[in-house]
Protein backbone atom coordinates (compact mmCIF):
# COMPACT_ATOMS: atom_id res chain seq x y z
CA UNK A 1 17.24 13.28 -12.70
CA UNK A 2 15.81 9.26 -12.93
CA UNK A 3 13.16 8.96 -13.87
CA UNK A 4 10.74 5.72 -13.71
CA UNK A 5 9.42 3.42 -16.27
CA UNK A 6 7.24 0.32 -16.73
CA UNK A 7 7.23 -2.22 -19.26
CA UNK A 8 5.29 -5.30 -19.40
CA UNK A 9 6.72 -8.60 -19.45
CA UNK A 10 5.80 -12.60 -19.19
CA UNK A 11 7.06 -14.29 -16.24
CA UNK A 12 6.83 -18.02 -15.51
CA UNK A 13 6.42 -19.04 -12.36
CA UNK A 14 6.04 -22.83 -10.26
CA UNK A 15 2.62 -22.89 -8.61
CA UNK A 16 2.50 -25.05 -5.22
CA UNK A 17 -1.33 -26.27 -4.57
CA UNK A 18 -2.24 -27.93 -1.65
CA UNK A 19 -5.41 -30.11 -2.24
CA UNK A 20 -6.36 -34.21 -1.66
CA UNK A 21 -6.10 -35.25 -4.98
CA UNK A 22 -4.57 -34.31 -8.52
CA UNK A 23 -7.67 -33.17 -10.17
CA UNK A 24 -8.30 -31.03 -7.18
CA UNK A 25 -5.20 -29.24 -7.16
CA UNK A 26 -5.40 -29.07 -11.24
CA UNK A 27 -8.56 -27.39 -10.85
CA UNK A 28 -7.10 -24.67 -7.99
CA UNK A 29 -4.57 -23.77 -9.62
CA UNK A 30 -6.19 -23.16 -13.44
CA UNK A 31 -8.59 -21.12 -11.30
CA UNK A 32 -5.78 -19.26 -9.86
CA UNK A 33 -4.12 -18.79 -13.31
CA UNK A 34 -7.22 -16.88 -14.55
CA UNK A 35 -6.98 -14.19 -11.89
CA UNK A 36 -5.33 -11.16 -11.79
CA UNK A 37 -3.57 -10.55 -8.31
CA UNK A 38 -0.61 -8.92 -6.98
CA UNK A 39 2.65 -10.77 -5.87
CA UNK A 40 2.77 -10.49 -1.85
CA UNK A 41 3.18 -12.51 0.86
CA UNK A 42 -0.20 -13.99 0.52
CA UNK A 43 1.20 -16.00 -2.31
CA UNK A 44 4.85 -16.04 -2.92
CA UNK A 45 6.28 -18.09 -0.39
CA UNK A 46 9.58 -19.87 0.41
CA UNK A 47 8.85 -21.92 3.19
CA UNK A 48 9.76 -25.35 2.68
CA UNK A 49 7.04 -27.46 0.74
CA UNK A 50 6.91 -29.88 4.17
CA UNK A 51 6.10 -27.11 6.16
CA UNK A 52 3.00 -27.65 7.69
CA UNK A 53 2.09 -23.67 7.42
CA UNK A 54 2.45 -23.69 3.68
CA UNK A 55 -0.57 -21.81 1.89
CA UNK A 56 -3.04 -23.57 0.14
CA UNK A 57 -1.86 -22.36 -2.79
CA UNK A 58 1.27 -20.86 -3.24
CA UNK A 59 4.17 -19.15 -5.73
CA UNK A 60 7.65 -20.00 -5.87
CA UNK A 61 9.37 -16.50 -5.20
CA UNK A 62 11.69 -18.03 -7.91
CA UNK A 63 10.56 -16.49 -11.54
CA UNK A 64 11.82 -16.50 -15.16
CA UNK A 65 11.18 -14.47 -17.55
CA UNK A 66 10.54 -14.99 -21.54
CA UNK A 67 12.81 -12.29 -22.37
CA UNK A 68 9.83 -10.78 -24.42
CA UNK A 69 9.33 -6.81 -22.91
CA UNK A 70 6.70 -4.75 -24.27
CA UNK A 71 6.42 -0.72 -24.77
CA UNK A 72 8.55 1.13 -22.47
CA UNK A 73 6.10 3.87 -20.73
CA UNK A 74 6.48 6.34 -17.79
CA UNK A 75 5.14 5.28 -14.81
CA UNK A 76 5.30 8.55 -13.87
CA UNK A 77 2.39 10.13 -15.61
């Protein structure tokens, strides 16, 4: 039987803001960085970054990760 497990790891990620002005969109997305939230279609997107429907603020569904895992636990339990 498989069985499931969870591990935490550090992803990087490209962070498209939407906003008038550099210190504006500087300022959304460190507030954004300090937020826990869940990766759904509310953020990741891949429309095109001319699209006139593109969030205010928006993830590349592109990632990398550091290669750093931590402990290895059941997500099961």
């Amino acid at each position: 039987m498989t069985r499931l497990y969870r591990a935490d790891m550090r992803l990087y990620a490209t962070v498209y803001v939407r906003a008038p002005n550099k210190t504006a969109a500087r300022r959304v997305a460190r507030e954004f960085a300090n937020h826990v939230f869940e990766f759904s279609g509310d953020h990741v997107s891949n429309r095109d970054l001319d699209d006139p429907d593109l969030p205010e603020i928006s993830l590349s569904p592109a990632m990398t990760g550091n290669g750093h895992v931590g402990a290895v636990s059941s997500a099961e339990d």
